[in-house]
C-alpha atoms as a PDB file:
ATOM      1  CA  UNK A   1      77.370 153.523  16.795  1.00  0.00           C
ATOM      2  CA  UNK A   2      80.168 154.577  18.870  1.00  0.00           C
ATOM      3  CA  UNK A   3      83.112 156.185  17.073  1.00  0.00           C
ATOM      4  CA  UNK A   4      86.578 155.218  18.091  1.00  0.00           C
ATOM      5  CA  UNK A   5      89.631 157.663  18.266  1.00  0.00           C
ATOM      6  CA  UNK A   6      93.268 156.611  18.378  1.00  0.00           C
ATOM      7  CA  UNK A   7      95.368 158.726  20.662  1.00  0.00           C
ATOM      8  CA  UNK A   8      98.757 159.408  19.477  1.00  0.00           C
ATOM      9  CA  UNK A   9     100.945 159.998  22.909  1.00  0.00           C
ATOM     10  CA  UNK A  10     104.078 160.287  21.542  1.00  0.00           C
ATOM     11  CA  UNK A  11     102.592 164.010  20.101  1.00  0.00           C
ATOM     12  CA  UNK A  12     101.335 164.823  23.366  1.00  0.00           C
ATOM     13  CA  UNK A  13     105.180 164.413  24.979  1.00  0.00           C
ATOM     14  CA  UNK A  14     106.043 165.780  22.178  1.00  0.00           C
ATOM     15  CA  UNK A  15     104.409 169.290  23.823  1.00  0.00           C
ATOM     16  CA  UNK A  16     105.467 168.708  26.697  1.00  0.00           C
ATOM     17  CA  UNK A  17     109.321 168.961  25.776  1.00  0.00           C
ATOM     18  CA  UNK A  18     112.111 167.142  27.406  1.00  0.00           C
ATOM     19  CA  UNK A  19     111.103 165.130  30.577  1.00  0.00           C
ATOM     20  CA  UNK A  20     112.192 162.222  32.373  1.00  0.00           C
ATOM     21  CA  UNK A  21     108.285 160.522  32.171  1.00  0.00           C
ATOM     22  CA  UNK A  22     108.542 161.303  28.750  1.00  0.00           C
ATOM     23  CA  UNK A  23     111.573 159.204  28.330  1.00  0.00           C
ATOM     24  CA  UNK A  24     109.999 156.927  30.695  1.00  0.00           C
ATOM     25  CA  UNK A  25     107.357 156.244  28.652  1.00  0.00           C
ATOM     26  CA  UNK A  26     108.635 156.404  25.449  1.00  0.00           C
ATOM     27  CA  UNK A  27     107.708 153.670  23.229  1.00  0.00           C
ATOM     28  CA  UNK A  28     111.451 152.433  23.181  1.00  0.00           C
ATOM     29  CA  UNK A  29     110.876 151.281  26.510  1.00  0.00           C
ATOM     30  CA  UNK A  30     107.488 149.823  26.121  1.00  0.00           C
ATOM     31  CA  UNK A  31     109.286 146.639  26.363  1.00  0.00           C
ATOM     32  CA  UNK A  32     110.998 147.661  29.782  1.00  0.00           C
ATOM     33  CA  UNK A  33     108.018 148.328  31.126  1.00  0.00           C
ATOM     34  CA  UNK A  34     106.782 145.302  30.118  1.00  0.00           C
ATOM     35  CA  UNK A  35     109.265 143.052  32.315  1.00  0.00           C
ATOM     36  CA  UNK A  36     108.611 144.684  35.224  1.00  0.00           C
ATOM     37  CA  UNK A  37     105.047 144.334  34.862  1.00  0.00           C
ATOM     38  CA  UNK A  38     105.757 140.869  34.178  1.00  0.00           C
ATOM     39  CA  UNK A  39     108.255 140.582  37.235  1.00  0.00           C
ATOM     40  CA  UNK A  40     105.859 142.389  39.795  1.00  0.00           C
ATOM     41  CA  UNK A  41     102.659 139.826  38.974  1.00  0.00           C
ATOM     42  CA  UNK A  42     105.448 136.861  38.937  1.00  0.00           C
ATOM     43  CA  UNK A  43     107.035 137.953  42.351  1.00  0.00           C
ATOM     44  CA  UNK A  44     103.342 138.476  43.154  1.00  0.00           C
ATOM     45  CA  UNK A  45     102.709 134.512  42.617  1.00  0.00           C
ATOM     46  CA  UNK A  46     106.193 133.692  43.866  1.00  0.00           C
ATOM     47  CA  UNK A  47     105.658 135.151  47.331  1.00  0.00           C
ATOM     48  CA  UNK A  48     101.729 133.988  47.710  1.00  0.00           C
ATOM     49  CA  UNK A  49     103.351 130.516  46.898  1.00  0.00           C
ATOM     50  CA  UNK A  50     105.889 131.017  49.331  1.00  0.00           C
ATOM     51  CA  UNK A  51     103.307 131.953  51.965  1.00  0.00           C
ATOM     52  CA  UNK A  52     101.627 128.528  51.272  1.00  0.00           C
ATOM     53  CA  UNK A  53     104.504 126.949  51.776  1.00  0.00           C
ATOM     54  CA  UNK A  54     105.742 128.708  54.646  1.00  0.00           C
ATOM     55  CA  UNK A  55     102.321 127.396  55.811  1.00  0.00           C
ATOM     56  CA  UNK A  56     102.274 124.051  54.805  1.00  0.00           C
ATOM     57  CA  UNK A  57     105.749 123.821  56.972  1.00  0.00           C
ATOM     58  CA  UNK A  58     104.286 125.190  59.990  1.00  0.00           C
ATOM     59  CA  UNK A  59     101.240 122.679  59.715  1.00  0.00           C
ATOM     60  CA  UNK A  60     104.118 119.615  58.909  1.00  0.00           C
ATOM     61  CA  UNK A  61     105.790 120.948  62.244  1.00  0.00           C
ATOM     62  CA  UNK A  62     103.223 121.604  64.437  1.00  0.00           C
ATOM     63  CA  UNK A  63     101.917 117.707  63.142  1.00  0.00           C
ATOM     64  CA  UNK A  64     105.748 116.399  63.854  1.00  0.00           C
ATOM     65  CA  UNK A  65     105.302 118.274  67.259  1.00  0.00           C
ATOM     66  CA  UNK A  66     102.014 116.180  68.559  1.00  0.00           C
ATOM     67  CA  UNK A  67     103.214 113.330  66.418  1.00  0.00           C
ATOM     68  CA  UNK A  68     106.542 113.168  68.849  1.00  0.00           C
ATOM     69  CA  UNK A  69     104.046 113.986  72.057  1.00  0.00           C
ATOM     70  CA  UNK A  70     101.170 111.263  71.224  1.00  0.00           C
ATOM     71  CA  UNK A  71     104.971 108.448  70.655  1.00  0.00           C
ATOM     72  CA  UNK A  72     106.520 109.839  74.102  1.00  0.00           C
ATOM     73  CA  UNK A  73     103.003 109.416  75.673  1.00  0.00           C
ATOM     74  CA  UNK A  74     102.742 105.895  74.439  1.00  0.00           C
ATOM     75  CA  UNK A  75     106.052 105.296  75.411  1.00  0.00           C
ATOM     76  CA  UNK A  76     105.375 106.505  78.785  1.00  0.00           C
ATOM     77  CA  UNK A  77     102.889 104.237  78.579  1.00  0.00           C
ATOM     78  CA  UNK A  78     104.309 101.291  77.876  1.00  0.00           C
ATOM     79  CA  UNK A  79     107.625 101.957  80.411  1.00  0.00           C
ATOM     80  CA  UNK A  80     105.210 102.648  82.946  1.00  0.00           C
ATOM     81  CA  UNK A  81     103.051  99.296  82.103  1.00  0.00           C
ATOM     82  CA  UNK A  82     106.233  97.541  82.116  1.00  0.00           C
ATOM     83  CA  UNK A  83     107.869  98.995  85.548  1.00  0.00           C
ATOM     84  CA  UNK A  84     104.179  97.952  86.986  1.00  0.00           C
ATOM     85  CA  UNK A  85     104.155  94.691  85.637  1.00  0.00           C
ATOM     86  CA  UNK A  86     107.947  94.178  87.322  1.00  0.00           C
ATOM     87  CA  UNK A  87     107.199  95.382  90.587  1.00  0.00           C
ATOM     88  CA  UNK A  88     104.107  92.971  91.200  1.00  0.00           C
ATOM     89  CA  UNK A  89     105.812  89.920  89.864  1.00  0.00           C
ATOM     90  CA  UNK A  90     109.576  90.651  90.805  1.00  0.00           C
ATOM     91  CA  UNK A  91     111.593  88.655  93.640  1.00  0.00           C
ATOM     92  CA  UNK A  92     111.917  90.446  96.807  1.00  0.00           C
ATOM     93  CA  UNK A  93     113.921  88.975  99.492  1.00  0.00           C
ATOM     94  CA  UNK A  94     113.925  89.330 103.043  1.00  0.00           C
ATOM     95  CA  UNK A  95     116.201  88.487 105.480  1.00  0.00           C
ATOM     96  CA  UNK A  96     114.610  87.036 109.247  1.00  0.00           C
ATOM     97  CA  UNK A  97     117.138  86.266 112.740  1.00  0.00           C
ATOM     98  CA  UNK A  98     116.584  82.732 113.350  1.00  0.00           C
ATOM     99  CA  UNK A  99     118.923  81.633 115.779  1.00  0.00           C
ATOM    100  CA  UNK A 100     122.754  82.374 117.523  1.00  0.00           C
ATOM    101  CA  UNK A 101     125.801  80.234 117.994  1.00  0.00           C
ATOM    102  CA  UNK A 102     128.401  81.043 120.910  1.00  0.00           C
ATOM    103  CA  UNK A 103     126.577  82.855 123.038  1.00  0.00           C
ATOM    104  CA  UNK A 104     128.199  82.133 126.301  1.00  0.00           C
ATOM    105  CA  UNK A 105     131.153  79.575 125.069  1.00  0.00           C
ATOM    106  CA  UNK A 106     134.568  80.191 123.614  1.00  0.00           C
ATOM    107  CA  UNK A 107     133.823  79.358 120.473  1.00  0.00           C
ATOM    108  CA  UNK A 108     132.912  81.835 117.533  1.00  0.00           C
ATOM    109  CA  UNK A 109     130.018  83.945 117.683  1.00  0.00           C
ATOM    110  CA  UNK A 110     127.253  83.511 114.857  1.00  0.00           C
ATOM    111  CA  UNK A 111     123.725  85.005 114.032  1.00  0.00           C
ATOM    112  CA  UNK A 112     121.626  82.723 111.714  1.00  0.00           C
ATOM    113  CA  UNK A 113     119.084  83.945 108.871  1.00  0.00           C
ATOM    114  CA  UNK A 114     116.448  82.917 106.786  1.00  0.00           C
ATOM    115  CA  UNK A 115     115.991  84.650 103.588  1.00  0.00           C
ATOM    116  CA  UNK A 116     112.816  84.156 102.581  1.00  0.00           C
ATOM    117  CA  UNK A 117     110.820  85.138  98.992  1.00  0.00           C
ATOM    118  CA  UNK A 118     107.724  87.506  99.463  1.00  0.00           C
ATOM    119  CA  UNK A 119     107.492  88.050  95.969  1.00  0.00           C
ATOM    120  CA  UNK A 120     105.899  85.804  93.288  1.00  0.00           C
ATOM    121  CA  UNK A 121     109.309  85.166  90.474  1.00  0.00           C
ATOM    122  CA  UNK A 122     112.024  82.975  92.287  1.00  0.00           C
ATOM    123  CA  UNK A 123     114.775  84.846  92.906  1.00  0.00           C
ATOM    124  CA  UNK A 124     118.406  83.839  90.960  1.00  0.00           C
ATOM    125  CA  UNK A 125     121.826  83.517  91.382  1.00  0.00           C
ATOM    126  CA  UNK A 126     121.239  84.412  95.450  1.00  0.00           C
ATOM    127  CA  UNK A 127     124.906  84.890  97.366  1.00  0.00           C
ATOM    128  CA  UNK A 128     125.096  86.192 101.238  1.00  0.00           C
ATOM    129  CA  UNK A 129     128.063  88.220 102.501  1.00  0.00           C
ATOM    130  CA  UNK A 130     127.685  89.113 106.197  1.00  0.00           C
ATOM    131  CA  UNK A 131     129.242  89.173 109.485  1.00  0.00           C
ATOM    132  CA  UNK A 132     128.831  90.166 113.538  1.00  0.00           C
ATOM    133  CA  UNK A 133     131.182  93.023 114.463  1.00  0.00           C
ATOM    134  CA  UNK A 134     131.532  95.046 118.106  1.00  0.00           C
ATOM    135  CA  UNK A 135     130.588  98.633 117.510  1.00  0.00           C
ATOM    136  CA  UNK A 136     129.210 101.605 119.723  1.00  0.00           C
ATOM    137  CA  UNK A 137     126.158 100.905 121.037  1.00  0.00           C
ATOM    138  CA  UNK A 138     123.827 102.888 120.238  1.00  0.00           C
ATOM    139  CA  UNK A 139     125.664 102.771 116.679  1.00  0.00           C
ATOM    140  CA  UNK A 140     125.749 106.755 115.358  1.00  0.00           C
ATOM    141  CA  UNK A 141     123.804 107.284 112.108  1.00  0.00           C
ATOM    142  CA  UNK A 142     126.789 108.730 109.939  1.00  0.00           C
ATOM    143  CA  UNK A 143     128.855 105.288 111.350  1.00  0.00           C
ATOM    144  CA  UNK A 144     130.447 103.482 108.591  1.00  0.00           C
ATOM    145  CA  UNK A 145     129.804  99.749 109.418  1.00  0.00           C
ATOM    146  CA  UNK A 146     132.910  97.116 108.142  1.00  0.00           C
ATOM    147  CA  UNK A 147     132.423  95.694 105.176  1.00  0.00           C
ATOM    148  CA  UNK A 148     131.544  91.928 105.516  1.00  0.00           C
ATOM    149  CA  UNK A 149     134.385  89.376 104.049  1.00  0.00           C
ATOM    150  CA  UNK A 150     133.565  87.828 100.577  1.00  0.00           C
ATOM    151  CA  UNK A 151     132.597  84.615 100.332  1.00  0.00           C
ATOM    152  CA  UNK A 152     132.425  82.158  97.512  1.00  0.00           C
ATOM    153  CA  UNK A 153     130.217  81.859  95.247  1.00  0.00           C
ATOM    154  CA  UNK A 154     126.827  80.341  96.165  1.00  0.00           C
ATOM    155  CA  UNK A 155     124.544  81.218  93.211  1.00  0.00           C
ATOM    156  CA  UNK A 156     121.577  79.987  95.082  1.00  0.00           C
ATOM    157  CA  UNK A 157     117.647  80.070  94.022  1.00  0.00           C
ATOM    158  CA  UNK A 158     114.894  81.365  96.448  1.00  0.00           C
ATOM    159  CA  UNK A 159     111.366  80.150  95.372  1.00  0.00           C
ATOM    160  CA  UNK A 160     108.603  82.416  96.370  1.00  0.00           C
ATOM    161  CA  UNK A 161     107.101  82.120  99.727  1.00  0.00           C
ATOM    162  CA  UNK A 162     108.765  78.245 100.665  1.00  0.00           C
ATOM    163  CA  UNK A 163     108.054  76.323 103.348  1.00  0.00           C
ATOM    164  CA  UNK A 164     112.073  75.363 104.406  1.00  0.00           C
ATOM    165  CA  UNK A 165     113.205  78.902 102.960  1.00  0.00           C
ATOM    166  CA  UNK A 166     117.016  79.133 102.223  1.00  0.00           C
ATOM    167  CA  UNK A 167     119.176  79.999 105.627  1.00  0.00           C
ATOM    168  CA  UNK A 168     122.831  81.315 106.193  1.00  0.00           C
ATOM    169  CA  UNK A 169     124.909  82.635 109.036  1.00  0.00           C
ATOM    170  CA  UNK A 170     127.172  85.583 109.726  1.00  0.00           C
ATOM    171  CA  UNK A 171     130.019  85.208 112.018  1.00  0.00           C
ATOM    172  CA  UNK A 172     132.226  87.228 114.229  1.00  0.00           C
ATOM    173  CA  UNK A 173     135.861  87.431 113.076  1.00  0.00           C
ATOM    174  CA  UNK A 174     138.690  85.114 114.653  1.00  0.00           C
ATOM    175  CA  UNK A 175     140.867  86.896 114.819  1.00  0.00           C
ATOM    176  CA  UNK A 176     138.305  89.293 117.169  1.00  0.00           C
ATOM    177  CA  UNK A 177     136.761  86.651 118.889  1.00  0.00           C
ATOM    178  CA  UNK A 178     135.297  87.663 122.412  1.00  0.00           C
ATOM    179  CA  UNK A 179     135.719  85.595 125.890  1.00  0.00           C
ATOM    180  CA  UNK A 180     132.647  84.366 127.454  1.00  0.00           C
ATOM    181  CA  UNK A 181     132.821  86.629 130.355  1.00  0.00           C
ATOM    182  CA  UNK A 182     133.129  89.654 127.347  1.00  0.00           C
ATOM    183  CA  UNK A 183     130.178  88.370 125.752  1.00  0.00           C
ATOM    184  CA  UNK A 184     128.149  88.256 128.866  1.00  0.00           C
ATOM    185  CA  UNK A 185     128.887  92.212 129.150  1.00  0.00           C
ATOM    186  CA  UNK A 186     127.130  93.121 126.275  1.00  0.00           C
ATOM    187  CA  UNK A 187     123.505  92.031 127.365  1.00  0.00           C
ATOM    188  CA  UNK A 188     124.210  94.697 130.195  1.00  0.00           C
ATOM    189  CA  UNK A 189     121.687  97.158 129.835  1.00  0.00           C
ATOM    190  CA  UNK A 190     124.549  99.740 130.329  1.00  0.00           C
ATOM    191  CA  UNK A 191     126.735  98.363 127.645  1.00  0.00           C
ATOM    192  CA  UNK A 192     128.183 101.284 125.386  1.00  0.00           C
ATOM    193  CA  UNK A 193     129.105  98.311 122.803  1.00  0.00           C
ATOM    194  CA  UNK A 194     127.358  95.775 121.235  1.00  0.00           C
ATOM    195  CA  UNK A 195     127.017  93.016 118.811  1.00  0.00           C
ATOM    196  CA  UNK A 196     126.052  93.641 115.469  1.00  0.00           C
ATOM    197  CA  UNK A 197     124.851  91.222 112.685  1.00  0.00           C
ATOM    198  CA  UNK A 198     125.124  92.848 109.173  1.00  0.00           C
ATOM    199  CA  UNK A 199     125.399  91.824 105.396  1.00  0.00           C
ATOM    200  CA  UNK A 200     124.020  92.162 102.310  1.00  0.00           C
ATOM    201  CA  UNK A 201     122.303  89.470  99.955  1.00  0.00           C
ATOM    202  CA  UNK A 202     122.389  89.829  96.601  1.00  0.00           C
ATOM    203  CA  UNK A 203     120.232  88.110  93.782  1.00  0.00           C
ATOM    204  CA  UNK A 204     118.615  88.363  90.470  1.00  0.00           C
ATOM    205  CA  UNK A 205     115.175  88.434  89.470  1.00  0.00           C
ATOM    206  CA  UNK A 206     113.492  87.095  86.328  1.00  0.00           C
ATOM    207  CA  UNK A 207     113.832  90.334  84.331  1.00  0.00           C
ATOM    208  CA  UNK A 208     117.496  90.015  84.654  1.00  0.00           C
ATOM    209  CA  UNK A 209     117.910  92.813  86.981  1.00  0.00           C
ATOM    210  CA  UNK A 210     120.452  92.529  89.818  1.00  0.00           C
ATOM    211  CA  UNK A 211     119.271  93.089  93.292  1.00  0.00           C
ATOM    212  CA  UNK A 212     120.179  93.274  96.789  1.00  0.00           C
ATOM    213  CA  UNK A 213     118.444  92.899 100.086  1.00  0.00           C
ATOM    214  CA  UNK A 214     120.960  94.895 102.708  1.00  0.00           C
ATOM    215  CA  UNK A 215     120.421  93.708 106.748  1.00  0.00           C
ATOM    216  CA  UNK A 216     121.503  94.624 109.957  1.00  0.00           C
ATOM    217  CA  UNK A 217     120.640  93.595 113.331  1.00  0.00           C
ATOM    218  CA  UNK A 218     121.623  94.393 116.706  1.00  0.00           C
ATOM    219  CA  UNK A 219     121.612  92.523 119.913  1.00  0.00           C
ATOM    220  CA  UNK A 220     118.775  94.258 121.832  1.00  0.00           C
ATOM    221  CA  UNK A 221     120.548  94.306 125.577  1.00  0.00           C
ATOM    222  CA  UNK A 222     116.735  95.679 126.811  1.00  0.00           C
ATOM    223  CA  UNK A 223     114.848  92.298 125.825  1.00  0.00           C
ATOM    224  CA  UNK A 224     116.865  90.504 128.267  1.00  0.00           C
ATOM    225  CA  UNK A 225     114.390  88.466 130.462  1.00  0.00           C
ATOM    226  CA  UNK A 226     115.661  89.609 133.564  1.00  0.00           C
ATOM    227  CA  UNK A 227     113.752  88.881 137.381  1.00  0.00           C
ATOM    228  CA  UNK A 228     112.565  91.447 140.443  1.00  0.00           C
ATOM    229  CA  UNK A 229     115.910  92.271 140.624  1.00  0.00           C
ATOM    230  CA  UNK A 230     116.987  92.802 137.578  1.00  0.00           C
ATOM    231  CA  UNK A 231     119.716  90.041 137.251  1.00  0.00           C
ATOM    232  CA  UNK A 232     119.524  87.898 134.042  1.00  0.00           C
ATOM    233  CA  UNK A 233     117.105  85.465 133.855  1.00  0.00           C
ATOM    234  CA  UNK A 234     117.934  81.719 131.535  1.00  0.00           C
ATOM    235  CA  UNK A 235     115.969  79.729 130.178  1.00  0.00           C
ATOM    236  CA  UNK A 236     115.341  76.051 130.632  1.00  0.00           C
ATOM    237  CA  UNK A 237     117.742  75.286 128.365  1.00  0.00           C
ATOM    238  CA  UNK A 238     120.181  77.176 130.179  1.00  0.00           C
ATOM    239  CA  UNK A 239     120.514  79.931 127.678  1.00  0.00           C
ATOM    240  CA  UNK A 240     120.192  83.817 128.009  1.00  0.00           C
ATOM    241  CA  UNK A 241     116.937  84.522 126.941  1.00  0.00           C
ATOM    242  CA  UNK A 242     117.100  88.194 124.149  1.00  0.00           C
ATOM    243  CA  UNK A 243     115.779  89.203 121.310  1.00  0.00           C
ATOM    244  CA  UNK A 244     118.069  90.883 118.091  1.00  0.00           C
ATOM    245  CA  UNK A 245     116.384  94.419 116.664  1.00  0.00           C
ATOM    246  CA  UNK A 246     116.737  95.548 113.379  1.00  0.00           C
ATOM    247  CA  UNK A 247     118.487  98.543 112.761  1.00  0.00           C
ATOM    248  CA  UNK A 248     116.769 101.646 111.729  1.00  0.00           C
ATOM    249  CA  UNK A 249     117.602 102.892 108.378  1.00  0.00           C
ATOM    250  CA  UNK A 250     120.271  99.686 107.799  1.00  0.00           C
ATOM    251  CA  UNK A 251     117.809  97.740 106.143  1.00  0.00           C
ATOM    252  CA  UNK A 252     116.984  97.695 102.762  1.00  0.00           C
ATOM    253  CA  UNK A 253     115.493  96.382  99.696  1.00  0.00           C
ATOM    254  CA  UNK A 254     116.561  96.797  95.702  1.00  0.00           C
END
């Protein structure tokens, strides 16, 4: 049998005399002591809860985080699906030199063109601005060619790849219109001017997106057919016999 004692503190302060601890202690505070034993396990609980949450956040952002990466990679995706999918089936339209007018006449000087479909859409609302103006031959790469006249609307449709593909012509200006014996200067090989044929086509595809096919051609004064001698050789029909070269970096397509 174990024998119990009861300790009575308040007579052991009351040996000790006068003492802060003593007051400290003192059974009148009990109930002090009491709340802050309270308060220290509550803030205890308080701040492991707040560490779960803290945690919880952190696992909510970091899921937000490769939530937003796994949408912007689908997105990516799908942008990148689509921009495929338009460049194979989009409209693209070239522009070919066919023919001339007024080579060796007085009357005006014009380049012909077919603009033809390579792609597999037809291509929309298709309107040609163009014309032929003199400039340095060879033409400097900073050289800001004249913008062609406007033109009314045509509002045309290109079909892919067709047999009798859509044509226009570019002409030189009237009010600059050269002399025969001019014109025949310029398929000297020593020309320092020369015919140019230039425009731009635009046209819209089947996505709705505006486009334009830029050109420019100049006549080639080297693919004269010339003889032993070098003098200009005609044709049977009578005609100068050249060929037009595109220009490099003046051709484009959007």
């Amino acid at each position: 049998m174990v024998d119990c004692f009861i300790v009575d503190i308040t007579a052991i302060f009351a040996d000790i005399g006068p003492s802060p601890w003593r007051d400290a202690f003192a059974p009148s505070n009990w109930a002090n002591w009491a709340l802050v034993i309270v308060g220290g396990i509550a803030g205890y609980f308080a701040w492991r809860t707040l560490r779960a949450i803290k945690r919880q956040a952190d696992l909510m952002a970091q899921t937000l985080v490769e939530t937003q990466k796994a949408a912007d990679a689908t997105r990516d995706s799908v942008t990148d699906a689509s921009n495929t999918a338009i460049r194979q089936l989009r409209a693209y339209v070239g522009a070919h030199q066919i023919g001339v007018m007024g080579i060796d006449d007085d009357s005006a000087f014009g380049v012909g063109f077919a603009f033809v479909n390579h792609g597999q859409t037809p291509a929309l609302n298709f309107n040609l601005r163009g014309a032929v103006h003199l400039l340095p031959y060879p033409l400097p790469e900073d050289f800001v060619i004249p913008s062609p006249p406007k033109k009314p609307q045509q509002d045309g449709v290109i079909f892919p790849d067709e047999t009798n593909p859509m044509t226009g012509w570019v002409w030189e200006s009237a009010t600059q219109r050269l002399k025969p014996t001019e014109k025949l200067e310029l398929f000297s090989r020593s020309t320092t001017r020369e015919f140019y044929a230039h425009g731009v086509a635009t046209y819209t595809d089947i996505f709705n997106i505006a486009r334009t096919t830029e050109f420019c051609f100049v006549l080639n004064p080297s693919s004269v057919v010339r003889d032993e001698r070098g003098d200009i050789l005609r044709g049977k029909d009578g005609k100068i016999q050249f060929q037009w070269a595109p220009v490099p970096y003046r051709n484009s397509v959007q």
